[in-house]
C-alpha atoms as a PDB file:
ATOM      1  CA  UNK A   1     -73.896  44.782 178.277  1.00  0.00           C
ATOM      2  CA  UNK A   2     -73.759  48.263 180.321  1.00  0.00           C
ATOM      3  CA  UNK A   3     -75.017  49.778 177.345  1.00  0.00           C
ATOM      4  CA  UNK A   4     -77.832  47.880 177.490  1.00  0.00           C
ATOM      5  CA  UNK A   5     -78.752  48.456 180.814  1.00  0.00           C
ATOM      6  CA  UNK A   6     -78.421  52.235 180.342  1.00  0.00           C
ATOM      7  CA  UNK A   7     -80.562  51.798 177.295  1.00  0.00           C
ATOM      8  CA  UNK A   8     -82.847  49.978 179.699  1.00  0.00           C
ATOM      9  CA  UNK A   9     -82.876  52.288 182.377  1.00  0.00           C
ATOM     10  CA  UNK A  10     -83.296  55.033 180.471  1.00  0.00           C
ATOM     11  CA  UNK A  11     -86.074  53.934 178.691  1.00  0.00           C
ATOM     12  CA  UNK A  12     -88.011  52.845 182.174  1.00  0.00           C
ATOM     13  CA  UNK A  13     -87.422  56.006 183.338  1.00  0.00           C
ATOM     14  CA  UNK A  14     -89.218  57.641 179.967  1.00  0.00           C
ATOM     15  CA  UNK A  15     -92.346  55.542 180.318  1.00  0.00           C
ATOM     16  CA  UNK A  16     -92.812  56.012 183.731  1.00  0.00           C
ATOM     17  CA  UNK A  17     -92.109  59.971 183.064  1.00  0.00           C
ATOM     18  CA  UNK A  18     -94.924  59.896 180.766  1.00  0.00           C
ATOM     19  CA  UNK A  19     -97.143  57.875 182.779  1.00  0.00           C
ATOM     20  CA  UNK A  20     -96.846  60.389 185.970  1.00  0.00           C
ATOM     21  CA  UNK A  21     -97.448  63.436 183.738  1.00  0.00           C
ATOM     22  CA  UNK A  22    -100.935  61.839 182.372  1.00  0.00           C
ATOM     23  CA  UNK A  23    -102.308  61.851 186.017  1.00  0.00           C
ATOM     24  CA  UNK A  24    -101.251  65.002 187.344  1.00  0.00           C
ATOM     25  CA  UNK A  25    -103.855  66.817 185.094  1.00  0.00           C
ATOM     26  CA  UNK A  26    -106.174  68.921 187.832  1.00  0.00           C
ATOM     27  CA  UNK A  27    -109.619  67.650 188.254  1.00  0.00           C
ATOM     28  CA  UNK A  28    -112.383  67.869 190.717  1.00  0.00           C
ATOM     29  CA  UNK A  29    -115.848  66.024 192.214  1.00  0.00           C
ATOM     30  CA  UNK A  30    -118.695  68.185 190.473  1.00  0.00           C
ATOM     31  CA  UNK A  31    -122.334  67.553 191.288  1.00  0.00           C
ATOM     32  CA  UNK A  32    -123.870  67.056 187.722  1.00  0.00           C
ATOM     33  CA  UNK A  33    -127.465  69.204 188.092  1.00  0.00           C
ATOM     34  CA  UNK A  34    -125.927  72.456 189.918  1.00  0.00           C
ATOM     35  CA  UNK A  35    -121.818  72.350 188.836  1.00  0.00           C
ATOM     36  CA  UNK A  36    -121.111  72.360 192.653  1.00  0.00           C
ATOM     37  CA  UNK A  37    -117.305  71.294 193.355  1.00  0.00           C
ATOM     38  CA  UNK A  38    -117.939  68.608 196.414  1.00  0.00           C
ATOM     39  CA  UNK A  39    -116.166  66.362 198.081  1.00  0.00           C
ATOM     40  CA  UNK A  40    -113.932  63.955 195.986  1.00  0.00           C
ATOM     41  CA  UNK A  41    -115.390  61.003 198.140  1.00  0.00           C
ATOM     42  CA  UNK A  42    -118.895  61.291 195.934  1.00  0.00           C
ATOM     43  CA  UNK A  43    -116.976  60.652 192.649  1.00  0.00           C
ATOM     44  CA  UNK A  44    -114.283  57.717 194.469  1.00  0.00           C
ATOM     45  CA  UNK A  45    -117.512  56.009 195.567  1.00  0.00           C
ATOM     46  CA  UNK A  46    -119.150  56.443 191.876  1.00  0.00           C
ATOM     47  CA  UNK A  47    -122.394  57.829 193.857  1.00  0.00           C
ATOM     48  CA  UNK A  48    -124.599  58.860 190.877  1.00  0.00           C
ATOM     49  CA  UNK A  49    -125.226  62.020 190.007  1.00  0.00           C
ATOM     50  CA  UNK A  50    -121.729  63.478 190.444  1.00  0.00           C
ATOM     51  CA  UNK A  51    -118.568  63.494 187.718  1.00  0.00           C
ATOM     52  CA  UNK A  52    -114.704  64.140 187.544  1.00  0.00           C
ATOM     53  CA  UNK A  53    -114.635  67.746 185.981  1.00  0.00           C
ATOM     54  CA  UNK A  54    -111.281  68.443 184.463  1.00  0.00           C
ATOM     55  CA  UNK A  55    -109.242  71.979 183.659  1.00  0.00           C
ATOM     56  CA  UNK A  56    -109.820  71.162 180.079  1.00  0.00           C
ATOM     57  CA  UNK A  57    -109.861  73.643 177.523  1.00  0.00           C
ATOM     58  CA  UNK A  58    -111.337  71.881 174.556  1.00  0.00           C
ATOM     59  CA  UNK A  59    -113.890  73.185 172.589  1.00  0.00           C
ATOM     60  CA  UNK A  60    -117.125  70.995 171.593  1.00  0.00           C
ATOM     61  CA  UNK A  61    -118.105  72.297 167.668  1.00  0.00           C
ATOM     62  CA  UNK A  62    -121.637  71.568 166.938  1.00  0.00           C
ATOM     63  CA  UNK A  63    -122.143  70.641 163.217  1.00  0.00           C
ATOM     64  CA  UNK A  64    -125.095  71.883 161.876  1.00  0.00           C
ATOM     65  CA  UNK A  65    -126.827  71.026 158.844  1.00  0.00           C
ATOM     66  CA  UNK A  66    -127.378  73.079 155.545  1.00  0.00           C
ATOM     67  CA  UNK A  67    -130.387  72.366 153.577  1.00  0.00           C
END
Protein backbone atom coordinates (compact mmCIF):
# COMPACT_ATOMS: atom_id res chain seq x y z
CA UNK A 1 0.00 0.00 0.00
CA UNK A 2 2.61 2.99 0.75
CA UNK A 3 4.09 2.17 -2.38
CA UNK A 4 1.19 2.86 -4.01
CA UNK A 5 0.50 6.02 -2.66
CA UNK A 6 4.05 7.22 -3.44
CA UNK A 7 3.47 5.91 -6.91
CA UNK A 8 0.33 8.01 -6.70
CA UNK A 9 1.69 11.02 -5.44
CA UNK A 10 4.35 11.09 -7.50
CA UNK A 11 2.62 10.74 -10.49
CA UNK A 12 0.01 13.77 -9.47
CA UNK A 13 2.74 15.75 -8.89
CA UNK A 14 4.19 14.97 -12.71
CA UNK A 15 0.93 15.88 -14.39
CA UNK A 16 0.33 18.82 -12.63
CA UNK A 17 4.23 19.77 -13.29
CA UNK A 18 3.50 19.52 -16.84
CA UNK A 19 0.31 21.21 -16.80
CA UNK A 20 1.87 24.51 -15.00
CA UNK A 21 4.79 24.58 -17.47
CA UNK A 22 2.22 24.67 -20.63
CA UNK A 23 0.77 28.03 -19.30
CA UNK A 24 3.66 29.88 -18.26
CA UNK A 25 4.65 30.41 -21.98
CA UNK A 26 4.83 34.55 -22.34
CA UNK A 27 2.14 36.06 -24.37
CA UNK A 28 0.55 39.37 -24.87
CA UNK A 29 -2.90 41.41 -26.12
CA UNK A 30 -1.84 42.60 -29.76
CA UNK A 31 -4.15 44.78 -31.80
CA UNK A 32 -4.40 42.76 -35.15
CA UNK A 33 -4.17 45.85 -37.98
CA UNK A 34 -1.11 47.86 -36.28
CA UNK A 35 0.83 44.91 -33.92
CA UNK A 36 0.24 47.32 -30.94
CA UNK A 37 0.79 45.38 -27.47
CA UNK A 38 -2.55 46.71 -25.45
CA UNK A 39 -4.14 45.99 -22.63
CA UNK A 40 -4.77 42.23 -21.87
CA UNK A 41 -8.48 43.20 -21.00
CA UNK A 42 -9.22 43.54 -25.07
CA UNK A 43 -8.17 39.88 -25.64
CA UNK A 44 -9.99 38.48 -21.92
CA UNK A 45 -13.13 40.17 -23.27
CA UNK A 46 -12.59 38.53 -26.95
CA UNK A 47 -13.25 42.27 -28.33
CA UNK A 48 -12.60 41.71 -32.08
CA UNK A 49 -9.91 42.83 -33.71
CA UNK A 50 -7.24 42.01 -31.12
CA UNK A 51 -5.21 38.40 -30.54
CA UNK A 52 -2.94 36.57 -27.92
CA UNK A 53 0.60 37.04 -29.57
CA UNK A 54 3.01 34.52 -28.20
CA UNK A 55 7.16 34.49 -27.88
CA UNK A 56 7.04 31.81 -30.46
CA UNK A 57 9.79 31.10 -32.62
CA UNK A 58 8.32 28.91 -35.28
CA UNK A 59 8.82 29.39 -38.69
CA UNK A 60 5.76 29.34 -41.31
CA UNK A 61 7.40 27.58 -44.81
CA UNK A 62 5.41 28.55 -47.76
CA UNK A 63 5.27 25.68 -50.36
CA UNK A 64 5.40 26.80 -53.64
CA UNK A 65 4.62 25.10 -56.72
CA UNK A 66 6.95 23.92 -59.64
CA UNK A 67 5.50 23.72 -63.00
Amino acid sequence: MPKTRSLLIAMTVLVAGLGLSACSSKRWCEHDATDTRVSKSYCEKNTPGYEWESDSKKKTKKKTKKH
